[in-house]
Protein backbone atom coordinates (compact mmCIF):
# COMPACT_ATOMS: atom_id res chain seq x y z
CA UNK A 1 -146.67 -44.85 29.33
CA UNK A 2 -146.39 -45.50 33.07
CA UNK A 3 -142.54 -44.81 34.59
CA UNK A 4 -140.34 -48.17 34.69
CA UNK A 5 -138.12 -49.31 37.63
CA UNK A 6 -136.42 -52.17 37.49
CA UNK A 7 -138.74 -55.25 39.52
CA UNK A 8 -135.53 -57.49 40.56
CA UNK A 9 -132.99 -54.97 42.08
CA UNK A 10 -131.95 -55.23 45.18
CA UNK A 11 -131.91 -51.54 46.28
CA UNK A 12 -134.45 -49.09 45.75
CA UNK A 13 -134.22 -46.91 41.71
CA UNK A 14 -135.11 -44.27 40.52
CA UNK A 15 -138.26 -44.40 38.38
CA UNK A 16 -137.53 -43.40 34.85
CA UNK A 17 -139.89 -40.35 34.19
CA UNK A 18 -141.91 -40.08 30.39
CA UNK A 19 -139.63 -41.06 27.77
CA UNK A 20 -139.69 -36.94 26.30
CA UNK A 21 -138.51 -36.26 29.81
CA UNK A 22 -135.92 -38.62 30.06
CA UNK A 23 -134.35 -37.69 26.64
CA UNK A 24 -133.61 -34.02 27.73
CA UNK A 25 -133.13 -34.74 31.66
CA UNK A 26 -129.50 -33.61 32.38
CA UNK A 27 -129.65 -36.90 34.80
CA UNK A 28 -128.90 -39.07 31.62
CA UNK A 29 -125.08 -38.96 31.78
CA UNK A 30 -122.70 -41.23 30.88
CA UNK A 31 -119.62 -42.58 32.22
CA UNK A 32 -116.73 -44.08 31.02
CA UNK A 33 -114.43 -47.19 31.77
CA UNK A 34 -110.91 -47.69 30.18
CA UNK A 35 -109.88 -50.25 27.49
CA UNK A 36 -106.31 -50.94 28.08
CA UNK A 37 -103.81 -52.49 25.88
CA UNK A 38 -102.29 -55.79 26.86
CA UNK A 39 -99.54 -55.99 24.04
CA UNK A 40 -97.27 -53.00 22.67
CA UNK A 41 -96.99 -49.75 24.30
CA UNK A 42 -98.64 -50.29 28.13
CA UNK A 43 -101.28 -47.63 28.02
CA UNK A 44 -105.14 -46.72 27.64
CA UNK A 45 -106.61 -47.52 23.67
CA UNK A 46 -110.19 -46.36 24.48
CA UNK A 47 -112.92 -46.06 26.71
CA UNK A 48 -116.25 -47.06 26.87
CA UNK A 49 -119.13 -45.13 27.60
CA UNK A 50 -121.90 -46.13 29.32
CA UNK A 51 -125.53 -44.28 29.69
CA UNK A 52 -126.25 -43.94 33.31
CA UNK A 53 -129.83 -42.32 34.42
CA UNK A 54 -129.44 -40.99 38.43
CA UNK A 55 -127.48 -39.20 40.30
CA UNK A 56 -124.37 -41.59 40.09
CA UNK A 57 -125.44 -43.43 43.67
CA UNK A 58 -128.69 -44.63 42.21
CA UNK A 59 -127.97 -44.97 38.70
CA UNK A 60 -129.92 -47.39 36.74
CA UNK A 61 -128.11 -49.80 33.96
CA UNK A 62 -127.79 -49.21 30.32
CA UNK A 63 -130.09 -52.50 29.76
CA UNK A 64 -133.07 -51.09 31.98
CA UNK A 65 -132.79 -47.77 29.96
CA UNK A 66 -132.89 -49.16 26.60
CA UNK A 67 -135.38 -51.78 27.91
CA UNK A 68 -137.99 -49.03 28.57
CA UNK A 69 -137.08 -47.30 25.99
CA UNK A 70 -137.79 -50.33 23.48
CA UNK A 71 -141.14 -50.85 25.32
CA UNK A 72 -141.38 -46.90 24.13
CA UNK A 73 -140.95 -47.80 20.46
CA UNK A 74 -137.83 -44.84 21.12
CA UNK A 75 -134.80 -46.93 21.00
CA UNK A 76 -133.30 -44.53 18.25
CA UNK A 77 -133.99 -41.50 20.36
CA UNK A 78 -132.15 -42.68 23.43
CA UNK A 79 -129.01 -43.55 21.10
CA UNK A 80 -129.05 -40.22 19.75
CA UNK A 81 -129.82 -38.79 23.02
CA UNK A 82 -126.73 -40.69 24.85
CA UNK A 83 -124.58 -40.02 22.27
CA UNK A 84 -125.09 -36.30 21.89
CA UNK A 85 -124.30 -36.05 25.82
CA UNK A 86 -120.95 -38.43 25.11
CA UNK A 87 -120.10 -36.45 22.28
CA UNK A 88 -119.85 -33.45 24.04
CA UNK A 89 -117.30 -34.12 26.60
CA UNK A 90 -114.72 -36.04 24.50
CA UNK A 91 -112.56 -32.94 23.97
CA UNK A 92 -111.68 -33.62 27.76
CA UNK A 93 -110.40 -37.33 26.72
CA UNK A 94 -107.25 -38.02 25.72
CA UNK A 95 -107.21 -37.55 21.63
CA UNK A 96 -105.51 -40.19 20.56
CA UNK A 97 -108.20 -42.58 22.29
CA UNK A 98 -111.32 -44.55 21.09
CA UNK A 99 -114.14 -44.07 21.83
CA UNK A 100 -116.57 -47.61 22.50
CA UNK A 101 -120.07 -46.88 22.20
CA UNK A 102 -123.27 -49.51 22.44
CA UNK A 103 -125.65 -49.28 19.62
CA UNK A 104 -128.44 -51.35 20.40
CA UNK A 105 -129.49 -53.22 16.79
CA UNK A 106 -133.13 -51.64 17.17
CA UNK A 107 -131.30 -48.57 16.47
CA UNK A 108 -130.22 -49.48 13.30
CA UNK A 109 -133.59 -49.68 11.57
CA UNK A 110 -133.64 -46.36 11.19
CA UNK A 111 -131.34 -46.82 8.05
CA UNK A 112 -129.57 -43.95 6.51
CA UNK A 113 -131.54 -41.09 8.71
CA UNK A 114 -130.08 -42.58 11.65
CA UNK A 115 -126.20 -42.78 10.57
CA UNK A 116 -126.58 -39.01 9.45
CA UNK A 117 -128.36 -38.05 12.90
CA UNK A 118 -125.48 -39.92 13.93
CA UNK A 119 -122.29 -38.03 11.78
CA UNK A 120 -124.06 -35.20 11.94
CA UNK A 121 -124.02 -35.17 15.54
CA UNK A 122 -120.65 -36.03 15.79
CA UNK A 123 -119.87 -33.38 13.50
CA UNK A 124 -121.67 -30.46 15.49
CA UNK A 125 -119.04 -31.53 19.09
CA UNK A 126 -116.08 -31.81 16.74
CA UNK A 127 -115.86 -35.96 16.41
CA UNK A 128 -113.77 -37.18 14.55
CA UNK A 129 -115.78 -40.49 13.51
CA UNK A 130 -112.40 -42.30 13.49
CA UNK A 131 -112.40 -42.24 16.66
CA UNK A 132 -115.75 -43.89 16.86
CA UNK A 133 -115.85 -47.59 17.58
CA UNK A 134 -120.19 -48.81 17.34
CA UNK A 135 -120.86 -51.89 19.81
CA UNK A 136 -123.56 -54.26 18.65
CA UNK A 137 -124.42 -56.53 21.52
CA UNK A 138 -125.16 -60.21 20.72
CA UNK A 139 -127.22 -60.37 23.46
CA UNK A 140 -130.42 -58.87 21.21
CA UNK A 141 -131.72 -59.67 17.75
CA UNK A 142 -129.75 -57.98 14.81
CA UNK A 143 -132.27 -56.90 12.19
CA UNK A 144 -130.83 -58.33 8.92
CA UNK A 145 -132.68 -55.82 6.60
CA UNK A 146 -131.47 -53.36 4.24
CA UNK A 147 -132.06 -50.41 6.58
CA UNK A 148 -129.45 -51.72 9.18
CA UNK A 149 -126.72 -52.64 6.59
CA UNK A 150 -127.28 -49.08 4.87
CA UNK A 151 -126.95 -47.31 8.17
CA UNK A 152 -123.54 -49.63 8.81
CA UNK A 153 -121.60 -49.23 5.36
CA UNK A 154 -122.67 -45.20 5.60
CA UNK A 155 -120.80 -45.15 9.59
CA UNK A 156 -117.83 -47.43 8.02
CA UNK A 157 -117.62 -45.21 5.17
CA UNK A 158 -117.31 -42.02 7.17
CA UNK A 159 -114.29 -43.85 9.05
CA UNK A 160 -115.92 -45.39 12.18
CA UNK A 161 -115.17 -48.77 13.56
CA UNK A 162 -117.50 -52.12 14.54
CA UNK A 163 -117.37 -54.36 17.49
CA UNK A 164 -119.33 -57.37 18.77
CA UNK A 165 -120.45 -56.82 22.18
CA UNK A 166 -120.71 -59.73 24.41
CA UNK A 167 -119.62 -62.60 22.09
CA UNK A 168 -120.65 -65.93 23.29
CA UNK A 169 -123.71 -64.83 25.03
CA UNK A 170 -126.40 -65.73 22.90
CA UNK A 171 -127.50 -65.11 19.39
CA UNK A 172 -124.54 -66.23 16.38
CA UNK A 173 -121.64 -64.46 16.60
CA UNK A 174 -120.93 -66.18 13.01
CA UNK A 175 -123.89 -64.55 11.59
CA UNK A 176 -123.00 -60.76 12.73
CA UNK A 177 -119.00 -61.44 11.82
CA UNK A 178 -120.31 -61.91 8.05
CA UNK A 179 -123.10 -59.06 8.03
CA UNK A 180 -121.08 -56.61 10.09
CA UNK A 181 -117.16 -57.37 9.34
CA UNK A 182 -116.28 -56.09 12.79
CA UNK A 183 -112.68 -54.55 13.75
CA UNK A 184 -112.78 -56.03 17.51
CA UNK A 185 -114.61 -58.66 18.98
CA UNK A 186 -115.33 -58.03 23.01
CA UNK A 187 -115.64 -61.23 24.73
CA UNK A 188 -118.03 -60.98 27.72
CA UNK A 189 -117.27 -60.71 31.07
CA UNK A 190 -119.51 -63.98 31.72
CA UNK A 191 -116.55 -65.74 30.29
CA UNK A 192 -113.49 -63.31 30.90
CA UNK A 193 -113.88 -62.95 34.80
CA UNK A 194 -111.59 -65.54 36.01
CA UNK A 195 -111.41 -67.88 32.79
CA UNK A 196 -107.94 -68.86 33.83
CA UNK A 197 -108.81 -70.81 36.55
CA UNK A 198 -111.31 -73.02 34.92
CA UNK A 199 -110.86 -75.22 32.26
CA UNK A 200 -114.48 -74.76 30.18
CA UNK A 201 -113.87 -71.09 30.18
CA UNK A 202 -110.41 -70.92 29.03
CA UNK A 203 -110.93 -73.38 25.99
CA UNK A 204 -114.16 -70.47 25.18
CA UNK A 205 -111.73 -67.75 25.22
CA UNK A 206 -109.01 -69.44 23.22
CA UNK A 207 -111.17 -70.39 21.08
CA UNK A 208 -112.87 -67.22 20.08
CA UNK A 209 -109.29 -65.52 20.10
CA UNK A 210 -108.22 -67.83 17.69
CA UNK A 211 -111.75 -67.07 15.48
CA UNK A 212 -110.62 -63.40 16.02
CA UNK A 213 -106.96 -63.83 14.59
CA UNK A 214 -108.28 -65.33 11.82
CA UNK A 215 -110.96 -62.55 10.85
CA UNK A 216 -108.16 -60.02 11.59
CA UNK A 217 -110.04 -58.95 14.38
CA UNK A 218 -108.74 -57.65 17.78
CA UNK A 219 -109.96 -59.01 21.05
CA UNK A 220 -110.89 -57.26 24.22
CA UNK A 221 -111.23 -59.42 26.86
CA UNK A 222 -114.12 -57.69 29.17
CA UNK A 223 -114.64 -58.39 33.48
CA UNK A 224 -110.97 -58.47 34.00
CA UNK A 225 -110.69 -58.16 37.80
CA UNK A 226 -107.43 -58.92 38.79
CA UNK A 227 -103.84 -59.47 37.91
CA UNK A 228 -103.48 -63.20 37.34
CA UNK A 229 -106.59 -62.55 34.36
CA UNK A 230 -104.86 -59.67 33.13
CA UNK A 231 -101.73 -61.61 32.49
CA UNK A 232 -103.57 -64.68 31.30
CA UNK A 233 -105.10 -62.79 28.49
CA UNK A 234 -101.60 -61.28 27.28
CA UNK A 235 -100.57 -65.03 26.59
CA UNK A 236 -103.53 -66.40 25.01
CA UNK A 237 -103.24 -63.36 22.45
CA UNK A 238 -105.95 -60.71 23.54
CA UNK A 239 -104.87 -57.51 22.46
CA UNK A 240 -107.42 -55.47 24.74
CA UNK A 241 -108.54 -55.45 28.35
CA UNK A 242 -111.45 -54.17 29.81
CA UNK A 243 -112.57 -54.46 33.77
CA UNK A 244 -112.46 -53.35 37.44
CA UNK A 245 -108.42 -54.14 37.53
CA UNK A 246 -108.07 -51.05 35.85
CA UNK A 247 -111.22 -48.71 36.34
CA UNK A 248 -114.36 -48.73 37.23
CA UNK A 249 -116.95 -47.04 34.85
CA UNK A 250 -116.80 -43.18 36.29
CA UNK A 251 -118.14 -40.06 35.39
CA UNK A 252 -115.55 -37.80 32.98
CA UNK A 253 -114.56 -35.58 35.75
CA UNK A 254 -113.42 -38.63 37.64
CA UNK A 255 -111.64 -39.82 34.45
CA UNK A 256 -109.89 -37.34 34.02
CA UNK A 257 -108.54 -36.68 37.33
């Protein structure tokens, strides 16, 4: 398998070396960007992590990772892989905070071996897996097959949460609320960043907060760059925030500062 940049950047990548390679280089890191609460106590309610591959100045994104990774046929490896290295440094986070991490549904076909890779791992660092809340994008298939809901029901029953990743994008977000009975919905940042000042976008946004009060799920408004969205999303109901206004995605030693 020939390394895999990404063709439409617009600044020179790294190339991503043989997928073995890649699973044990110590330049897959990830970072992490705060979820904030917008109702209640003022505060931080997770973070998300995010798989990075470079040196932090030439990192390349989560979706050209798991993109070569799916062209691999190793999609379940690089979760495990990511995880492991996000696992490790959560004793450094605050303890009372979840922790948001993308599954991508490929994963999931690995059934019941891959939820115990997954516990188990969490197990070995000391994870509490109700801590743990597992983003499924809507912006790739979701496998409706036996394997994937046995691997979900045996993460829910060892305490960990669910959350639809980038609702609106594309595929049903009906669909995956009935297979997947998520605790938080994320809306994406396609239709968070600045939704208050246009009229299409806020009727999206009120709308699918309204579909999450009425699953009993909580929303977290993502690509919240500035105060005026902030405060828009407190008084449309959102109980989450996620975006530049608060942090930028950073390594843990920046986090933490």
């Amino acid at each position: 398998m020939p390394v895999f940049t990404r063709s439409n950047a617009a600044a020179p990548q790294p190339a991503l070396p043989p997928m073995d390679e890649l699973l044990s280089s110590e330049s897959l890191v990830p970072h992490f960007q705060a979820i904030v609460n917008l109702g209640g106590r003022p505060g931080v309610h997770g973070y998300e992590a995010l798989a990075r591959f470079g040196d932090g100045r030439l990192g390349i994104e989560p979706a050209s990772l798991f993109e070569y990774a799916r062209l691999c046929g190793r999609v379940g490896d690089l979760e495990l892989a990511c995880m492991g290295r996000t696992f490790r440094q959560m004793h450094l986070l605050d303890p009372c905070a979840k922790l948001f991490v993308n599954l991508h549904p490929a994963a999931l076909l690995g059934g019941e071996e891959f939820a115990a890779d997954v516990i188990e791992m969490a197990d070995a660092h000391g994870v509490d897996c109700s801590r743990l809340v597992i983003e499924i994008t809507e912006q790739d298939h979701f496998p409706l097959c036996d394997a994937a809901f046995r691997a979900i029901g045996m993460l829910r029953a060892c305490g960990a949460f669910f959350a639809l990743d980038d609702v609106g994008v594309s595929y049903s977000h009906l669909d995956r609320l009935v297979w997947i009975q998520p605790q938080y919905l994320k809306i994406s940042a396609h239709f968070g960043t600045g939704f208050e000042g246009d009229a299409t976008r806020r009727k999206i946004v009120r709308n699918i907060v309204a579909l999450a009060h009425d699953f009993e799920c909580a929303i977290v408004l993502e690509g919240v760059e500035t105060a005026a969205t902030s405060l828009a999303a407190a008084r449309l109901g959102a109980a989450f925030a996620q975006g530049f206004f608060y942090a930028r995605p950073a390594p843990i030693r920046i986090v933490c500062e």
